[in-house]
N, C-alpha and C. Protein backbone atom coordinates (compact mmCIF):
# COMPACT_ATOMS: atom_id res chain seq x y z
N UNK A 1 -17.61 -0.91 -25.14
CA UNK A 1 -17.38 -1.97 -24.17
C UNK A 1 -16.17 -1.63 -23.29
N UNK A 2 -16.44 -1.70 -21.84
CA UNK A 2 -15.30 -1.46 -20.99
C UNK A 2 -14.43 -2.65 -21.35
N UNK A 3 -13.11 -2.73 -21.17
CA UNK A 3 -11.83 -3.62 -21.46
C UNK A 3 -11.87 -3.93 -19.70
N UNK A 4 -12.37 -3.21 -18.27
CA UNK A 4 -12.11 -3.70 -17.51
C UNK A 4 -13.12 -3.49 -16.70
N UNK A 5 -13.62 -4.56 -15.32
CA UNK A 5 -14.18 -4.34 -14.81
C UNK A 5 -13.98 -3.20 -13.93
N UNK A 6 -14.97 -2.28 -13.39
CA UNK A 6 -14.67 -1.21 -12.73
C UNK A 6 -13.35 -1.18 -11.39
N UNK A 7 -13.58 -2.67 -10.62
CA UNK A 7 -12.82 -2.58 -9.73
C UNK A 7 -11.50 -3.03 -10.14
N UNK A 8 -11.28 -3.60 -11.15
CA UNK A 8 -10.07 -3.41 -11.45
C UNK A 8 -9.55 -2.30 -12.18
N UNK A 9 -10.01 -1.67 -13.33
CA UNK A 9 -9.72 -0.38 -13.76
C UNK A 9 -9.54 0.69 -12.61
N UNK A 10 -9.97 1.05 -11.64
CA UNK A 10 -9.75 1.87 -10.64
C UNK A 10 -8.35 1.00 -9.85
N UNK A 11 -8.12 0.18 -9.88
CA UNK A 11 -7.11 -0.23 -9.22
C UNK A 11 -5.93 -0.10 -9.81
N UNK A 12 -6.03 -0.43 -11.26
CA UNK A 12 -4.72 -0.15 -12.36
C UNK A 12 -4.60 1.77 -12.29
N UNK A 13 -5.39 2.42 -12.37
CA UNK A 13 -5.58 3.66 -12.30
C UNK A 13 -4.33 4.33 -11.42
N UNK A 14 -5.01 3.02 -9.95
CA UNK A 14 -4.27 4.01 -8.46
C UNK A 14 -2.58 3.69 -8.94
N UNK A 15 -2.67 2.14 -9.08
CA UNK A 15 -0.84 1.71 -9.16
C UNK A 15 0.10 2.65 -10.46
N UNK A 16 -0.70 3.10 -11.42
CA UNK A 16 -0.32 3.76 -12.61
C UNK A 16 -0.01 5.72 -12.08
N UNK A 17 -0.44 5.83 -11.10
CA UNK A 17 -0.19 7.15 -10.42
C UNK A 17 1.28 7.12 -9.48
N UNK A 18 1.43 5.60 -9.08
CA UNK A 18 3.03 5.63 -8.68
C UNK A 18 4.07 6.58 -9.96
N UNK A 19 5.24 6.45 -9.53
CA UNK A 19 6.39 7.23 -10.80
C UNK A 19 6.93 5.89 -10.68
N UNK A 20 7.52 5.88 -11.80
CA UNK A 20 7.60 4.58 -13.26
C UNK A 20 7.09 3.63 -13.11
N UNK A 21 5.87 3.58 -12.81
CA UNK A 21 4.89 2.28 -13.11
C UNK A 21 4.21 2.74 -14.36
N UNK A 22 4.49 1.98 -15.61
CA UNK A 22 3.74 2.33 -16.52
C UNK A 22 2.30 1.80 -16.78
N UNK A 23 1.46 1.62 -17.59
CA UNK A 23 0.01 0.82 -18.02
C UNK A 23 0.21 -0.62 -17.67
N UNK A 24 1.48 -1.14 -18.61
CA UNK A 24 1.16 -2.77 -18.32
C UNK A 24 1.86 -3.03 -16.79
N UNK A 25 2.77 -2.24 -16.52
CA UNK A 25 3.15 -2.42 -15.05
C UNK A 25 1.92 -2.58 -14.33
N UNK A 26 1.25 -1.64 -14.10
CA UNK A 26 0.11 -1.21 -13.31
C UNK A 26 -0.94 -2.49 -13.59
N UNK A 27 -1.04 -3.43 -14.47
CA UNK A 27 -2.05 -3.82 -14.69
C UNK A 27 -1.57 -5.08 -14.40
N UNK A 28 -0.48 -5.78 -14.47
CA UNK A 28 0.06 -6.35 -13.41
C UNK A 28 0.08 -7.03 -11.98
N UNK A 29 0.56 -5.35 -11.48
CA UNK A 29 0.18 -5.62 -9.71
C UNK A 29 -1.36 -6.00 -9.65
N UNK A 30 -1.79 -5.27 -10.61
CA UNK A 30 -3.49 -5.14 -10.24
C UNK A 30 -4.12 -6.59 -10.04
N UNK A 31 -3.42 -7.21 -11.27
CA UNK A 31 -3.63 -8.75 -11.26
C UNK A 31 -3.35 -9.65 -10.35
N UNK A 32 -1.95 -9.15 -9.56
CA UNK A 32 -1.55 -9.77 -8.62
C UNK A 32 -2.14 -9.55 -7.68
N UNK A 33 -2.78 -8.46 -7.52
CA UNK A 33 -3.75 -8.41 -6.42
C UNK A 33 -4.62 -8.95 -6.26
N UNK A 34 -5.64 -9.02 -7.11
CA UNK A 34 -6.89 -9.97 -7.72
C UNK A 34 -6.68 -11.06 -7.03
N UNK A 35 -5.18 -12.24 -7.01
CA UNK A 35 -5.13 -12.86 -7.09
C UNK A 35 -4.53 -13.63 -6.00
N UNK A 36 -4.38 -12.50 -4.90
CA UNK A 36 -4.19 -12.70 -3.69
C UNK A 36 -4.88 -13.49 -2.52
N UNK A 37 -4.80 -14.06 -1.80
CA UNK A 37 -5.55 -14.18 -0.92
C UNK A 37 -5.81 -13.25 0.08
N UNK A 38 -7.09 -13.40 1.14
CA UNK A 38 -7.72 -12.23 1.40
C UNK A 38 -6.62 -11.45 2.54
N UNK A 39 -6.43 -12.58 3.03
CA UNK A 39 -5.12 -12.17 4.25
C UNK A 39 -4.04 -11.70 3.54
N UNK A 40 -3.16 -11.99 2.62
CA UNK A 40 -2.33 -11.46 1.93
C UNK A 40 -2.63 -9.46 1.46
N UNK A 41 -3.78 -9.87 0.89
CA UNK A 41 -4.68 -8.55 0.49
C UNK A 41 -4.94 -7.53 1.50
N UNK A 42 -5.39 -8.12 2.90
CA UNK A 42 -5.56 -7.22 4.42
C UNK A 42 -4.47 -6.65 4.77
N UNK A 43 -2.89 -7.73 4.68
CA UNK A 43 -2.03 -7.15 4.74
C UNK A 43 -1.12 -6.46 4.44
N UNK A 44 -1.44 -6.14 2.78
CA UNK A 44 -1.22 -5.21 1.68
C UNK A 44 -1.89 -3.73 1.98
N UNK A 45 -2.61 -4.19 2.26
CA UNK A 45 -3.26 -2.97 2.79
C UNK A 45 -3.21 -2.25 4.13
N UNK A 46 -2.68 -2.66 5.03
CA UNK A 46 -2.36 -2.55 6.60
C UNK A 46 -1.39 -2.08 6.84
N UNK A 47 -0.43 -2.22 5.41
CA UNK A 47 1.08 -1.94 5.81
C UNK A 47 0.94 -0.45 4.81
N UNK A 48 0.09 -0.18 4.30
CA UNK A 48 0.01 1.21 3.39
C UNK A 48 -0.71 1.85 4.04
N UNK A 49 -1.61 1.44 4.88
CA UNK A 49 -2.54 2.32 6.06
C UNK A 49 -1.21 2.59 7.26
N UNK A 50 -0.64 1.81 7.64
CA UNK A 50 0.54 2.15 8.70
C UNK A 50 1.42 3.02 8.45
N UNK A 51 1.84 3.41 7.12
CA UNK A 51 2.84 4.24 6.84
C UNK A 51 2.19 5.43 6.29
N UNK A 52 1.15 5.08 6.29
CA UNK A 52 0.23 6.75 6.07
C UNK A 52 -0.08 7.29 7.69
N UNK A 53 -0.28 6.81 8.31
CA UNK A 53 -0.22 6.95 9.79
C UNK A 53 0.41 7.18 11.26
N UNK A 54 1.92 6.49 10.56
CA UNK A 54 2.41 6.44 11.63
C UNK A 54 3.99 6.88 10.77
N UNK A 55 4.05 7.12 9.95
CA UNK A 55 5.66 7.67 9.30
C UNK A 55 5.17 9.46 9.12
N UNK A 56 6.15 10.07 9.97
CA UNK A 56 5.93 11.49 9.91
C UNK A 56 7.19 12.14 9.21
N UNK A 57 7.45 13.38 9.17
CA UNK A 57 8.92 14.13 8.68
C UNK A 57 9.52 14.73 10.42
N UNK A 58 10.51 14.33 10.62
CA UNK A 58 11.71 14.52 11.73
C UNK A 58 11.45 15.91 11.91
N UNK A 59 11.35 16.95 13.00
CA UNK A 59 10.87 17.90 13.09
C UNK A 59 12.34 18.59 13.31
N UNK A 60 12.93 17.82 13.84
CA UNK A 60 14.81 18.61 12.96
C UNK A 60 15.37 18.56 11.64
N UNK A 61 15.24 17.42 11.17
CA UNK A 61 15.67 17.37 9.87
C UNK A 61 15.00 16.92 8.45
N UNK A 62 14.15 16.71 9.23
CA UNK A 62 13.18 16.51 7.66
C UNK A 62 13.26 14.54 7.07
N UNK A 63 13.76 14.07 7.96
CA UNK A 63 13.88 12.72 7.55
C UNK A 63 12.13 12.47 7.54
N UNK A 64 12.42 10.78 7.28
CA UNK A 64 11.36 9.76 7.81
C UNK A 64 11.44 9.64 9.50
N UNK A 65 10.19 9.62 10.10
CA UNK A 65 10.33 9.21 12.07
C UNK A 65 9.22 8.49 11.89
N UNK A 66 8.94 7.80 13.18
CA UNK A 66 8.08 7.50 13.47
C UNK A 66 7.49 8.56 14.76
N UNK A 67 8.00 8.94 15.15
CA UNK A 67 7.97 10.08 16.00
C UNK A 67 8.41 11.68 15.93
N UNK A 68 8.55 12.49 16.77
CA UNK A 68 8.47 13.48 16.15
C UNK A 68 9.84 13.94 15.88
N UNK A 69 10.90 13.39 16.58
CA UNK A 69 12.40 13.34 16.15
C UNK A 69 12.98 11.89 15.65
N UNK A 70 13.80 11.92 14.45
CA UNK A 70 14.05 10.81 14.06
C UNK A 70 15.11 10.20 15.04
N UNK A 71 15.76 8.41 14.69
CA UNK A 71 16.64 8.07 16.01
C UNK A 71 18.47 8.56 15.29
N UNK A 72 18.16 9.23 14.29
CA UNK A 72 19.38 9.86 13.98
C UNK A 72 19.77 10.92 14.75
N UNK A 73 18.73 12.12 14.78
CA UNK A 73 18.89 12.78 15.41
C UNK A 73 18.79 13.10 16.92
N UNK A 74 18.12 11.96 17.27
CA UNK A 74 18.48 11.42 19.00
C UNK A 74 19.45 11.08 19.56
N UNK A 75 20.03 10.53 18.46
CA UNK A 75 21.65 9.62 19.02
C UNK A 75 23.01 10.19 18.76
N UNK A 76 22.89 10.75 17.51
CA UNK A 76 24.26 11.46 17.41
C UNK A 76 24.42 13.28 17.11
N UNK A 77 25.56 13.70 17.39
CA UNK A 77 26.06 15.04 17.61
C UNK A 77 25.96 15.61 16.31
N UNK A 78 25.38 16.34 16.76
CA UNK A 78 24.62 17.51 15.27
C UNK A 78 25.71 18.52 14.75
N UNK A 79 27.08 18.31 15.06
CA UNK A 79 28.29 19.41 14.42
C UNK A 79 28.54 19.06 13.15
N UNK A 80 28.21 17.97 12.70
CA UNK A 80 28.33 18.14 11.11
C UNK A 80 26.63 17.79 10.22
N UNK A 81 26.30 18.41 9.43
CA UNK A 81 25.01 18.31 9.10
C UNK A 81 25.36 17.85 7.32
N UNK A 82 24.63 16.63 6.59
CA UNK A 82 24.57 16.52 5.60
C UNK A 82 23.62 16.53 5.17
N UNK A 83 23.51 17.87 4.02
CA UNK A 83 22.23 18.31 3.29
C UNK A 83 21.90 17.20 2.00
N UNK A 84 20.98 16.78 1.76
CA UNK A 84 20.70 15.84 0.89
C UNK A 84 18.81 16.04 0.20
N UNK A 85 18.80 16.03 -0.62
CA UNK A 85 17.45 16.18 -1.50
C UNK A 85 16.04 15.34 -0.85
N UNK A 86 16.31 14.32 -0.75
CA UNK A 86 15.38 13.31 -0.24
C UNK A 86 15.74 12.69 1.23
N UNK A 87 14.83 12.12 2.05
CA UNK A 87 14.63 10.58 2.66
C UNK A 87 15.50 9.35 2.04
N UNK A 88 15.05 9.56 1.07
CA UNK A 88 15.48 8.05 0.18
C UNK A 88 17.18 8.29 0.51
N UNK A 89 17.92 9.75 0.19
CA UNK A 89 19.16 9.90 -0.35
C UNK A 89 19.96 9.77 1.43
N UNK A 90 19.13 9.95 2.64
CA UNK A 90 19.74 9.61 3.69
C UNK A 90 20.11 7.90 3.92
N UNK A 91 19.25 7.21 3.36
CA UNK A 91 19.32 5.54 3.31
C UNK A 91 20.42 5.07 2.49
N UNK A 92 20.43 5.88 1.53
CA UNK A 92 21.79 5.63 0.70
C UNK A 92 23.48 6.02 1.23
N UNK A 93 22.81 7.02 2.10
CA UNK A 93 24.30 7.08 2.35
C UNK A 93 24.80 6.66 3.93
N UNK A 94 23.10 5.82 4.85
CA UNK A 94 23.19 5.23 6.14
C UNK A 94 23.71 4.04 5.71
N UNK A 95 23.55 3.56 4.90
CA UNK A 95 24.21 1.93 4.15
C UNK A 95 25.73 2.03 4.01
N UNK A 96 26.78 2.94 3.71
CA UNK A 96 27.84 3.12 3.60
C UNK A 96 28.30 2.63 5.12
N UNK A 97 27.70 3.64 6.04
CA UNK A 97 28.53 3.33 7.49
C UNK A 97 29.13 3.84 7.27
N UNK A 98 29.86 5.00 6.62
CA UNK A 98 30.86 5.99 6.89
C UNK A 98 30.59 7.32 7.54
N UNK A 99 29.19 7.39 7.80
CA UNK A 99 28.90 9.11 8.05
C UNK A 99 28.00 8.89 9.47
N UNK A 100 28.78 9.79 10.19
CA UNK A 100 28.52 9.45 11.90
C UNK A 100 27.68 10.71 12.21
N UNK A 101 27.38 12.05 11.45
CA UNK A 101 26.92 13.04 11.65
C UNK A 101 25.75 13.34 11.45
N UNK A 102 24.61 14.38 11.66
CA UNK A 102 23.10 13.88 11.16
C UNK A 102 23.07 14.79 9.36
N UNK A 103 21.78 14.78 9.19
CA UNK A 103 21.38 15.06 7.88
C UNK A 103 20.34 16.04 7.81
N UNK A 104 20.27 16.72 6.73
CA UNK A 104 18.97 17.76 6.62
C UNK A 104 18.71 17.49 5.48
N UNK A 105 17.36 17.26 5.48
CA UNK A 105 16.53 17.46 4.03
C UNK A 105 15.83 18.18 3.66
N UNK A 106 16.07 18.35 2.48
CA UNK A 106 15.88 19.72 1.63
C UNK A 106 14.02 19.46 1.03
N UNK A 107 13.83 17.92 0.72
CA UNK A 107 12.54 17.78 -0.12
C UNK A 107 12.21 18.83 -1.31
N UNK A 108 13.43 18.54 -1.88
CA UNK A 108 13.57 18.93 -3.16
C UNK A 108 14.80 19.87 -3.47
N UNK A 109 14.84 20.44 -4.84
CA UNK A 109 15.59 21.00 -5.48
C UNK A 109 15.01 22.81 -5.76
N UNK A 110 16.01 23.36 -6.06
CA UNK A 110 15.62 24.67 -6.38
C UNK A 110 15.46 24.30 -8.37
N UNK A 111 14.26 24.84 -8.92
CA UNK A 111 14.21 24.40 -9.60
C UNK A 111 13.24 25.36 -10.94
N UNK A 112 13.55 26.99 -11.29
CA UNK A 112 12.96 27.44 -11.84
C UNK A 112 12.16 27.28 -12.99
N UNK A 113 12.31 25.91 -13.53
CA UNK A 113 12.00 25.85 -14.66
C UNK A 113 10.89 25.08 -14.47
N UNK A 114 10.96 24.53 -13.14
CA UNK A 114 9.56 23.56 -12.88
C UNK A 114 8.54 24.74 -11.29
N UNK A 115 9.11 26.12 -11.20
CA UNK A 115 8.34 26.77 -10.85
C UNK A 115 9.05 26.55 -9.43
N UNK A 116 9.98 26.04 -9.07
CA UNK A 116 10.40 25.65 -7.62
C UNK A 116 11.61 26.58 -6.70
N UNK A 117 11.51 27.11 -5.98
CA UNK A 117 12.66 28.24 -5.74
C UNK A 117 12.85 28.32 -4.50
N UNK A 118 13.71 28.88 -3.66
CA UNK A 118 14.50 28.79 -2.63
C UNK A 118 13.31 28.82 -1.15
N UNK A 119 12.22 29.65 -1.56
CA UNK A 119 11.06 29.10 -0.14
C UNK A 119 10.51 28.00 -0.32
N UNK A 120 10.50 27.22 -1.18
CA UNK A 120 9.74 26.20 -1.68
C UNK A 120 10.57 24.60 -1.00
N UNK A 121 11.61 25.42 -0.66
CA UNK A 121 12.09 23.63 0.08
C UNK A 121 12.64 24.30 1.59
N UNK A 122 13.31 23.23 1.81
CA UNK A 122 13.56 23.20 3.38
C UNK A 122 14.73 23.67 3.53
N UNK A 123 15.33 24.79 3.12
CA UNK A 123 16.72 25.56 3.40
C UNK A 123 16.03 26.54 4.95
N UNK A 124 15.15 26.93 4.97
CA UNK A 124 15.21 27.77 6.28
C UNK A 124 15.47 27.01 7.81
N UNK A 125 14.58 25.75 7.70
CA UNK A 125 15.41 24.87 8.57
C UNK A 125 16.46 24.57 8.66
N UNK A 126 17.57 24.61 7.57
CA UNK A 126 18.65 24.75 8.10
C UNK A 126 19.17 25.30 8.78
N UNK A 127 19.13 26.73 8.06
CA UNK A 127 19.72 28.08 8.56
C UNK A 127 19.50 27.69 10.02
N UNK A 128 17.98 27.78 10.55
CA UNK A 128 17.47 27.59 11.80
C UNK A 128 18.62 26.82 13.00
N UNK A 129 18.98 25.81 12.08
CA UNK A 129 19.84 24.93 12.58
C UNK A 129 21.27 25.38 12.98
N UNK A 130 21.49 25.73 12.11
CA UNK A 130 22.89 26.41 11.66
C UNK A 130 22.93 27.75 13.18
N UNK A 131 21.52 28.51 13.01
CA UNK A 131 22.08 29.66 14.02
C UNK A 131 22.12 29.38 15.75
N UNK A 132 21.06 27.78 15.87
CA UNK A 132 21.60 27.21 17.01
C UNK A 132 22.91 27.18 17.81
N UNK A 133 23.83 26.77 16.66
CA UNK A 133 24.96 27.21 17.25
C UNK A 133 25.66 25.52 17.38
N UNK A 134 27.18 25.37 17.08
CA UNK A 134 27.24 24.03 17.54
C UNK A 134 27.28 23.30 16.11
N UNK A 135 27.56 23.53 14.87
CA UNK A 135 27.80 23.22 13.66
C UNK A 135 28.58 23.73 13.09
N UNK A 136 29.74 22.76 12.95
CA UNK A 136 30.95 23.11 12.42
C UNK A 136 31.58 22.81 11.25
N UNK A 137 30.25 22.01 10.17
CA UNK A 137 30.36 21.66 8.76
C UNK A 137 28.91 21.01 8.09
N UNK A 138 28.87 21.64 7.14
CA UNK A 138 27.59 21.02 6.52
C UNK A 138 28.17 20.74 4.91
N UNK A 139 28.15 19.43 4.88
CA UNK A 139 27.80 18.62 3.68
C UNK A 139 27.17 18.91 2.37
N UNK A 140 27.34 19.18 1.30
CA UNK A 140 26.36 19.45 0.44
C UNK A 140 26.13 17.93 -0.53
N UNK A 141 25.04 17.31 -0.31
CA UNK A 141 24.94 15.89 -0.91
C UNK A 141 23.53 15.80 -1.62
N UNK A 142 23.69 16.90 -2.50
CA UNK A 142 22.71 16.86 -3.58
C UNK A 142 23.17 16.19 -4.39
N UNK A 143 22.35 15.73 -5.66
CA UNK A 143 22.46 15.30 -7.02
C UNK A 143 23.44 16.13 -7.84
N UNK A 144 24.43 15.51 -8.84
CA UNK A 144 25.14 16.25 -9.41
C UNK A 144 24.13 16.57 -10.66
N UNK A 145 22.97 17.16 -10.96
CA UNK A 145 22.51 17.31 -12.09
C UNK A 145 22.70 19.05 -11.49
N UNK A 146 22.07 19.98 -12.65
CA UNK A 146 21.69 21.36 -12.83
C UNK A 146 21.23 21.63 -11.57
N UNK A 147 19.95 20.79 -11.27
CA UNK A 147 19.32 21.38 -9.92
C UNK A 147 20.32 21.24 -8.78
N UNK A 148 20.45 20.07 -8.40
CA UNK A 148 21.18 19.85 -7.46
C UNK A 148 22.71 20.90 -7.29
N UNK A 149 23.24 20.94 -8.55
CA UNK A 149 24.38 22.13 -8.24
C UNK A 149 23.98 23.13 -7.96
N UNK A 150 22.76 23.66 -8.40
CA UNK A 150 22.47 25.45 -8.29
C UNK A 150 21.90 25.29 -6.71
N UNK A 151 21.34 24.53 -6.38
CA UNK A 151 20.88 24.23 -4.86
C UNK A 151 21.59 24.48 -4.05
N UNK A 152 23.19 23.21 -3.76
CA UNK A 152 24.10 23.62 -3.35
C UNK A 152 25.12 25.11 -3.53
N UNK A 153 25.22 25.50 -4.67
CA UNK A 153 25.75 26.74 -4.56
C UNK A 153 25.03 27.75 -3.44
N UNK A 154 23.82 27.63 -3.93
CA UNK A 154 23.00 28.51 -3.60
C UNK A 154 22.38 28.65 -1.75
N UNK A 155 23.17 27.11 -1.20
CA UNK A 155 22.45 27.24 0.18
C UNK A 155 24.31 27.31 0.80
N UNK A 156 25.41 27.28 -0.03
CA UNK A 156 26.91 27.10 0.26
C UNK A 156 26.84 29.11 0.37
N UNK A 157 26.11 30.01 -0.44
CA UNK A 157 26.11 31.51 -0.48
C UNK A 157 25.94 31.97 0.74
N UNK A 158 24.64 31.67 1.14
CA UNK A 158 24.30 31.62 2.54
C UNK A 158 24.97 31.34 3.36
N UNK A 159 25.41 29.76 3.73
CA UNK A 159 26.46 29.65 5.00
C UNK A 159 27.78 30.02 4.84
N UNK A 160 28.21 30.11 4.00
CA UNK A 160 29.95 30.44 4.25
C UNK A 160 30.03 31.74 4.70
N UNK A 161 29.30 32.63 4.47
CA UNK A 161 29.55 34.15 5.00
C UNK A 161 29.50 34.01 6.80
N UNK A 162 28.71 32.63 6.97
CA UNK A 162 28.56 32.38 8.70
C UNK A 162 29.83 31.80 9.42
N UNK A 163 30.76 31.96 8.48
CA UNK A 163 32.24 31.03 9.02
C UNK A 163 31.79 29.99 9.40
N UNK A 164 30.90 29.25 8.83
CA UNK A 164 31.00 27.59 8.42
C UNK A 164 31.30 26.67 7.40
N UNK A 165 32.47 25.57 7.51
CA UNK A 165 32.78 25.07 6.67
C UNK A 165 31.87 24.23 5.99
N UNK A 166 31.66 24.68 4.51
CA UNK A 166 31.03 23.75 3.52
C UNK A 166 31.88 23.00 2.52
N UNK A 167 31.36 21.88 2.76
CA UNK A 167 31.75 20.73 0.97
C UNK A 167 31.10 20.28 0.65
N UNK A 168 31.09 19.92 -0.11
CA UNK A 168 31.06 18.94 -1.33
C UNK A 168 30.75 17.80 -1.50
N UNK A 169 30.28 16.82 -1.58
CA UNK A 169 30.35 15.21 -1.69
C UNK A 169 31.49 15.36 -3.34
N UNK A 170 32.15 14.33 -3.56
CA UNK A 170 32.83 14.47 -4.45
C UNK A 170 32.29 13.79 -5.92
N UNK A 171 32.60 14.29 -7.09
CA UNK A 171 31.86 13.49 -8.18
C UNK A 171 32.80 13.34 -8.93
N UNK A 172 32.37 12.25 -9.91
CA UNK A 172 33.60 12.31 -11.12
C UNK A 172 33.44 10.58 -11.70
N UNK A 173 34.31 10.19 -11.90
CA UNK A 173 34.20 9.17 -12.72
C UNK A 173 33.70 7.68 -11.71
N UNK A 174 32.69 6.73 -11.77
CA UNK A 174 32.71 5.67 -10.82
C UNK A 174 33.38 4.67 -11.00
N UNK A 175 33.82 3.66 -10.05
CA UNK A 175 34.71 2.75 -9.95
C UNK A 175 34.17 1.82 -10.99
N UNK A 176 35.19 1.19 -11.94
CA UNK A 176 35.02 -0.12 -12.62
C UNK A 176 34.19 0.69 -14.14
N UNK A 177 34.89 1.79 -14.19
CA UNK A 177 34.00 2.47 -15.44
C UNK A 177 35.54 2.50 -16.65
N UNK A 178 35.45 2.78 -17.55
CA UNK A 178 36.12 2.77 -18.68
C UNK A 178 36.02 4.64 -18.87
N UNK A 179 37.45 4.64 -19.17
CA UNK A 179 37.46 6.55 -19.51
C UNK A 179 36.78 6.64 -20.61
N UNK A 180 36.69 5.82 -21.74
CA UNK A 180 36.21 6.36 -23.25
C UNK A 180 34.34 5.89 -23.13
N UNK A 181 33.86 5.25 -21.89
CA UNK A 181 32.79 5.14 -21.71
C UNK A 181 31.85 6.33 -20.99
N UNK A 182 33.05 6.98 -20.11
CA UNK A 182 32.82 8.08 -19.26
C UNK A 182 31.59 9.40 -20.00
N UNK A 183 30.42 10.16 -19.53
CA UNK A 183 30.21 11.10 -20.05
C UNK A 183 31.06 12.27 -20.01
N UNK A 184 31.12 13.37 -20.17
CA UNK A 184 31.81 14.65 -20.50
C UNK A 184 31.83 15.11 -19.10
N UNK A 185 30.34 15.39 -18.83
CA UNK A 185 30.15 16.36 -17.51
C UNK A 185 31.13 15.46 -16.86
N UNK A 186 30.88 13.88 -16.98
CA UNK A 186 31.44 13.37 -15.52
C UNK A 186 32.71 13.65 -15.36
N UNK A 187 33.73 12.93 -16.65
CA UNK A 187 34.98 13.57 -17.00
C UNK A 187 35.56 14.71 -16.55
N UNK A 188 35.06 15.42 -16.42
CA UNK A 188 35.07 17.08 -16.33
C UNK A 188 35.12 17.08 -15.05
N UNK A 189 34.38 16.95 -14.66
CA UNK A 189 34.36 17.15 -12.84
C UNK A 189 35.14 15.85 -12.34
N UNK A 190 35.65 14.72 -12.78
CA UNK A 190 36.52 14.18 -11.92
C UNK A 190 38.10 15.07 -12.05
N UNK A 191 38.17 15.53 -13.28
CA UNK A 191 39.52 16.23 -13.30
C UNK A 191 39.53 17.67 -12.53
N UNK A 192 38.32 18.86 -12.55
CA UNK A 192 38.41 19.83 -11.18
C UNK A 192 38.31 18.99 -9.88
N UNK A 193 37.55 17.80 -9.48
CA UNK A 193 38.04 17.58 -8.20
C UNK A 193 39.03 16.54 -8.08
N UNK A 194 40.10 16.45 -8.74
CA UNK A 194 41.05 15.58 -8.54
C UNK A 194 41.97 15.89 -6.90
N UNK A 195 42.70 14.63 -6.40
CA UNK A 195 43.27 15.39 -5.59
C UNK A 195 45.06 14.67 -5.38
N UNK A 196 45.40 15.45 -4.50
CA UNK A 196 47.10 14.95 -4.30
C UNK A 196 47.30 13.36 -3.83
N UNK A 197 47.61 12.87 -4.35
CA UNK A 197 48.00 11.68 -4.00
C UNK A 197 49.13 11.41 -3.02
């Protein structure tokens, strides 16, 4: 005996292919869908047909556009470039309001152990960028895990021999944390990047 009717089992199926939606997650939305009205439902669906359609990758930097250059890279001066892993990780750091310069995305990590390596993401667009001419610092704003450091080292090898200044985003302990709560790694790296007060 099936436990679900077909059109809902194919529907828990699709939502269960998201990343961390688990079974009962998935079965859930599914319900909530069911349970939608039809207009609600059209427009659930209209807005996932629109962003399959009309959201492209920035043909400078690899963001989200709706067009073929994003309005980051329309509006402001490309002398400082911040490299960052994802889309998502440019939104995180457009919310600050501290960073006036554009961004490059990498869409992913260098990552041998999952088969992933230096042609496999978007470092040649940089370079590309970089030999334009007119960049006078690039950012390294990867993830502080394994990947993310060997990434940055590894795209910091490359440009510094070009007499361009590279850093760092800084890591180490976060605000409102307790030292004896702190992990090791983090510990560790707030004391190499400590600075003069």
């Amino acid at each position: 005996m099936k436990v679900y009717i077909e059109p809902i089992g194919k529907l828990i199926n699709e939502f269960s292919k998201l990343p961390g939606v688990g079974a009962k997650t998935a079965q859930r939305f599914a319900y909530k869908v069911v349970n939608m009205s039809k207009e609600d439902a059209k427009s659930f669906a209209d807005a996932i047909m629109s962003v399959k359609n009309n959201v492209h990758y920035c043909k400078i930097c690899g963001n989200f556009s709706e067009g073929d250059i994003c309005d980051v890279c329309k509006n402001r001066q490309s002398d400082v470039i911040c490299v960052v892993k994802e889309p998502k990780d440019v939104i995180a750091i457009e919310k600050l309001n501290e960073f006036n310069g554009t961004y490059h995305v990498l869409h992913g990590t260098i990552s041998p152990m999952d088969g992933i390596g230096p042609n496999d993401i978007n470092i040649k667009g940089l370079l590309e960028r970089i030999s334009n001419g007119g960049v006078t610092e690039v950012i390294m704003a990867t993830n502080p895990d394994v990947e993310g450091e060997a990434t940055a080292m590894y795209i910091t090898g490359l440009i510094k021999p070009l007499g361009i200044k590279v850093t760092r985003i800084a890591h180490g302990i976060p605000v409102g944390t307790d030292l004896e709560y702190a992990d090791e790694v983090s510990l560790a790296r707030a004391f190499v990047d400590r600075k003069t007060l």
